[in-house]
C-alpha atoms as a PDB file:
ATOM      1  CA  UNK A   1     -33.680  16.412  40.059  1.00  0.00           C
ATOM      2  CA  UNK A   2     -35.355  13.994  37.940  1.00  0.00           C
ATOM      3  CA  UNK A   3     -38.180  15.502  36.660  1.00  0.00           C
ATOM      4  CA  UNK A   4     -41.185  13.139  34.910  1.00  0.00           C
ATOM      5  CA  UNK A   5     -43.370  14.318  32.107  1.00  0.00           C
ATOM      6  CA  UNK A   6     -47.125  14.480  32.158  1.00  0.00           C
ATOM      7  CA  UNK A   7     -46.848  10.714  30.559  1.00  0.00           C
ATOM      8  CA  UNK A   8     -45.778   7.710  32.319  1.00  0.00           C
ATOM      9  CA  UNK A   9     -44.139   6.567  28.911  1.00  0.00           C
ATOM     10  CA  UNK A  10     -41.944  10.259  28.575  1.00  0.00           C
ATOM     11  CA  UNK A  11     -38.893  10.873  30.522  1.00  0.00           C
ATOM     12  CA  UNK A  12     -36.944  14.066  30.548  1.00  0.00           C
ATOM     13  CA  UNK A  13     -33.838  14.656  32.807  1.00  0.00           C
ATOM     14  CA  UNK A  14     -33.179  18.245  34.088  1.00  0.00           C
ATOM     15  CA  UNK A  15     -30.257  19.356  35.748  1.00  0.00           C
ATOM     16  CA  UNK A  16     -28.354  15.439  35.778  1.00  0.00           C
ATOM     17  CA  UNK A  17     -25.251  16.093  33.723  1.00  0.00           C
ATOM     18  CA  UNK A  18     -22.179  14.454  32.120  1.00  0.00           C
ATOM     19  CA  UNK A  19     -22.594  10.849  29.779  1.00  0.00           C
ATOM     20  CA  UNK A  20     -22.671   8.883  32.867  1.00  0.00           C
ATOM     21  CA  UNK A  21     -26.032   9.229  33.429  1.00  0.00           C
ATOM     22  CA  UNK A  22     -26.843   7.820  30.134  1.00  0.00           C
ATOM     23  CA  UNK A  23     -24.357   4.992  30.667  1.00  0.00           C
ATOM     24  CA  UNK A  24     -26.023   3.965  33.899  1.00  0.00           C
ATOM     25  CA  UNK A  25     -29.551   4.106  32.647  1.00  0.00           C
ATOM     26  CA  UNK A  26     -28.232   2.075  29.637  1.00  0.00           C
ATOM     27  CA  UNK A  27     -27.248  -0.570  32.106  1.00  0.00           C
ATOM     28  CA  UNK A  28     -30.050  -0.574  33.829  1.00  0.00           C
ATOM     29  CA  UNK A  29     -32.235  -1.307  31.121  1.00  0.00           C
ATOM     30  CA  UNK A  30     -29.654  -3.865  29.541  1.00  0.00           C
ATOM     31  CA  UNK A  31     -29.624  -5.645  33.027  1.00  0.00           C
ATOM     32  CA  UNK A  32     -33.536  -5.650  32.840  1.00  0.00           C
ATOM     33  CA  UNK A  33     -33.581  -7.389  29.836  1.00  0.00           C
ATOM     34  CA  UNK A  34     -30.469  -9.812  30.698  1.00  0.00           C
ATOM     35  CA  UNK A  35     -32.638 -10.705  33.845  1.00  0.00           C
ATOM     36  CA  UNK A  36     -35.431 -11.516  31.805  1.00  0.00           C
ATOM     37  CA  UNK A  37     -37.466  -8.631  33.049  1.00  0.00           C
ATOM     38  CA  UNK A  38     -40.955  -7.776  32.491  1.00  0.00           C
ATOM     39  CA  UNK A  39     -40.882  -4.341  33.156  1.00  0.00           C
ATOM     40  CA  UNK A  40     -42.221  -1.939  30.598  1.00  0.00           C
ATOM     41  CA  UNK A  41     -40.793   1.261  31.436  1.00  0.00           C
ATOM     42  CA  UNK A  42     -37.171   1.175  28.476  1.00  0.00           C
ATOM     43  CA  UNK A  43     -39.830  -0.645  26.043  1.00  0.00           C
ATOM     44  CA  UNK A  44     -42.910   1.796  26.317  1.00  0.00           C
ATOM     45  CA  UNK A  45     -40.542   4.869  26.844  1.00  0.00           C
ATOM     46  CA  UNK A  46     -41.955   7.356  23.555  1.00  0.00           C
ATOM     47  CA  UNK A  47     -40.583  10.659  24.437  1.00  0.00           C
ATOM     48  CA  UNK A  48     -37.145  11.291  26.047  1.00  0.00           C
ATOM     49  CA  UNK A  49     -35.201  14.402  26.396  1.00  0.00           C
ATOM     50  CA  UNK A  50     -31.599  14.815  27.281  1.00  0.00           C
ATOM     51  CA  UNK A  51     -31.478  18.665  26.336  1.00  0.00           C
ATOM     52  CA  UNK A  52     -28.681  20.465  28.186  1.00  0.00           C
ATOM     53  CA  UNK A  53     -26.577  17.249  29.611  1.00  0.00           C
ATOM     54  CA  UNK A  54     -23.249  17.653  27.871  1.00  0.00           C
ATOM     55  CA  UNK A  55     -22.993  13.770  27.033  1.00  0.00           C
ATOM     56  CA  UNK A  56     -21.034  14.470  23.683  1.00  0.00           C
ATOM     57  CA  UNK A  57     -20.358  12.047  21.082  1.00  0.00           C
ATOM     58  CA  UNK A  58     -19.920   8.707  23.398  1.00  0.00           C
ATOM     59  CA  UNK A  59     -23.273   9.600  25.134  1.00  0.00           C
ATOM     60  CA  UNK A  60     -25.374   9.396  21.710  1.00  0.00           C
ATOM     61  CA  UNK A  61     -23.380   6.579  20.568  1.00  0.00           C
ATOM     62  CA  UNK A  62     -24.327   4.556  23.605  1.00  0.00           C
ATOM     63  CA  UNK A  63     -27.966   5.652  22.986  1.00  0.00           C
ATOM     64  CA  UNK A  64     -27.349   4.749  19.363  1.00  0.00           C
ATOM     65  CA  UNK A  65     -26.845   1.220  20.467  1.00  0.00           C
ATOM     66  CA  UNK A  66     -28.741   0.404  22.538  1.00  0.00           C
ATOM     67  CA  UNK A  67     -31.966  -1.626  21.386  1.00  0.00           C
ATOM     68  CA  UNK A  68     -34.092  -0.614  24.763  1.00  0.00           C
ATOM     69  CA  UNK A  69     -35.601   2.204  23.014  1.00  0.00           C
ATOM     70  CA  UNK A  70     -37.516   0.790  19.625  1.00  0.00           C
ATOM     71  CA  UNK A  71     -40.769   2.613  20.477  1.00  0.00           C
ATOM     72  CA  UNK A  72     -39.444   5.843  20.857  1.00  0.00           C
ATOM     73  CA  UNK A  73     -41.242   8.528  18.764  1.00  0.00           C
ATOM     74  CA  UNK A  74     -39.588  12.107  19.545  1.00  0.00           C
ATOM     75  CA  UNK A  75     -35.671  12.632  21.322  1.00  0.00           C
ATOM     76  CA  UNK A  76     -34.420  15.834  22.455  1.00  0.00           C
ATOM     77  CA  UNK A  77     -30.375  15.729  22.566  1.00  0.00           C
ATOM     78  CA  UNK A  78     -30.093  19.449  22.116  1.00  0.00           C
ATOM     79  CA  UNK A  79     -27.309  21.478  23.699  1.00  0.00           C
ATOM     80  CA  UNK A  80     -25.590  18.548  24.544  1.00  0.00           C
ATOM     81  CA  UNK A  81     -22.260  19.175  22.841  1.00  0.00           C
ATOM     82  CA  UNK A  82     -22.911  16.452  20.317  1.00  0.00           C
ATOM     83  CA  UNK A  83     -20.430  16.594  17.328  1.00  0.00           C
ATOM     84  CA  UNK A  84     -20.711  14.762  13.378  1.00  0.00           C
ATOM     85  CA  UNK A  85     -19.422  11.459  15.391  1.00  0.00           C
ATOM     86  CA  UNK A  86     -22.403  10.733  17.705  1.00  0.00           C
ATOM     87  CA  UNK A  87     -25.053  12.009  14.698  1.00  0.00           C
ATOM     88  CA  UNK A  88     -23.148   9.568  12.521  1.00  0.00           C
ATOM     89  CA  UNK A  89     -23.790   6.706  14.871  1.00  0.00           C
ATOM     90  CA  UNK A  90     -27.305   7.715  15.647  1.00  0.00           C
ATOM     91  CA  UNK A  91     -28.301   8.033  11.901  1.00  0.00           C
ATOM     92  CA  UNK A  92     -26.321   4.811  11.362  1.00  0.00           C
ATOM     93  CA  UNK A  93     -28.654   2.943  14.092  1.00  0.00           C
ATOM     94  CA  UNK A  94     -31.754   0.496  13.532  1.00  0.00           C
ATOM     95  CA  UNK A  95     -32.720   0.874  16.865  1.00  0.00           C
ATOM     96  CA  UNK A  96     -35.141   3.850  16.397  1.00  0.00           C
ATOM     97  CA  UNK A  97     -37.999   3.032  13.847  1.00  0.00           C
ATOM     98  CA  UNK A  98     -40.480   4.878  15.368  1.00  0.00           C
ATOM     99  CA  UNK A  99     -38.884   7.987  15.603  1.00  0.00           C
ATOM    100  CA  UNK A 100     -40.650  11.119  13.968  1.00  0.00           C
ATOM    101  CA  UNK A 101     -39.695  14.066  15.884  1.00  0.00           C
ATOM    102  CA  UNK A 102     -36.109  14.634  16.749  1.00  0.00           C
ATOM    103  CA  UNK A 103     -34.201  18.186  18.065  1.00  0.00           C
ATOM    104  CA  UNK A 104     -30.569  18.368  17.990  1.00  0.00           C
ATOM    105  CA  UNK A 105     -29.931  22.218  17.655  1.00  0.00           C
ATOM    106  CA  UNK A 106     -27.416  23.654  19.767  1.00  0.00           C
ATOM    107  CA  UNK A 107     -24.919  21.255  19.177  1.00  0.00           C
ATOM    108  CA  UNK A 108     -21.476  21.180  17.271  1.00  0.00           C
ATOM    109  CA  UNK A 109     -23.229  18.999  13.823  1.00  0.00           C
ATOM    110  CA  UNK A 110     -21.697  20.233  10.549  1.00  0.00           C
ATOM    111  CA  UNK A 111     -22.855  19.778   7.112  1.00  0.00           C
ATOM    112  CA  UNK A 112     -21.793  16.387   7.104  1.00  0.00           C
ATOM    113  CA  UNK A 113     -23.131  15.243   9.990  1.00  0.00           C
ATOM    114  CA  UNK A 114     -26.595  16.529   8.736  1.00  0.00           C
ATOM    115  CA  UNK A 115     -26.142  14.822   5.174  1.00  0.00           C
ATOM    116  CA  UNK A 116     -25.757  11.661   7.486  1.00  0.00           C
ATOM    117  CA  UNK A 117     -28.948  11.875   8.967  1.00  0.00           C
ATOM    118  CA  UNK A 118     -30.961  12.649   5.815  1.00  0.00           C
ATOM    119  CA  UNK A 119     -29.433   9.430   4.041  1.00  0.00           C
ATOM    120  CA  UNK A 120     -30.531   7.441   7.239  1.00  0.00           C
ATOM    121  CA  UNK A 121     -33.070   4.998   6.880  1.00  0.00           C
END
């Protein structure tokens, strides 16, 4: 079930599973703003946490991409079978100024994947 955090602006998903998820809410959001929409849930989201949905790689690289989630301060991807590929794209990304806190333990990130993310901007 979709569970909501104490904060209108956090979001947390428990027990939704598999990328598509993320795909669809990515839509949603992308049709919001191709609509010309003035909802303020994707701009005002802060916290999100995707912690135990094995998206993979293609998950955080559609997060990665996506611009509807500028203000967002703290992400939990942990356990969610994310390899170097989708930290790569996610440290590569402009999209997340804002964010200070981030957890991606439990997840398949080498060395190399972590030397990405320190080098990101």
């Amino acid at each position: 079930s979709l569970w909501l955090a104490c904060s209108a602006a956090e979001i947390s998903f428990k027990g939704w599973f598999g990328e598509d998820l993320l795909q669809h809410l990515l839509r949603i959001g992308a049709a919001e703003v191709a609509a010309g929409s003035t909802s303020a849930f994707f701009p005002n989201l802060s916290c999100f946490t995707l912690s135990g949905i094995p998206m993979g790689d293609l998950g955080l690289q559609a997060l990665a991409s996506s611009s509807l989630f500028t203000n967002l301060s703290s992400l939990d991807f942990s356990s969610t079978k994310v390899g170097d590929a989708g930290l790569q794209a996610f440290a590569a990304s402009s999209f997340f100024p804002n964010l200070t806190s981030l957890v991606a333990s439990g997840n398949g990130i080498s060395a190399a994947g972590m030397q990405a993310l320190a080098a990101s901007p």
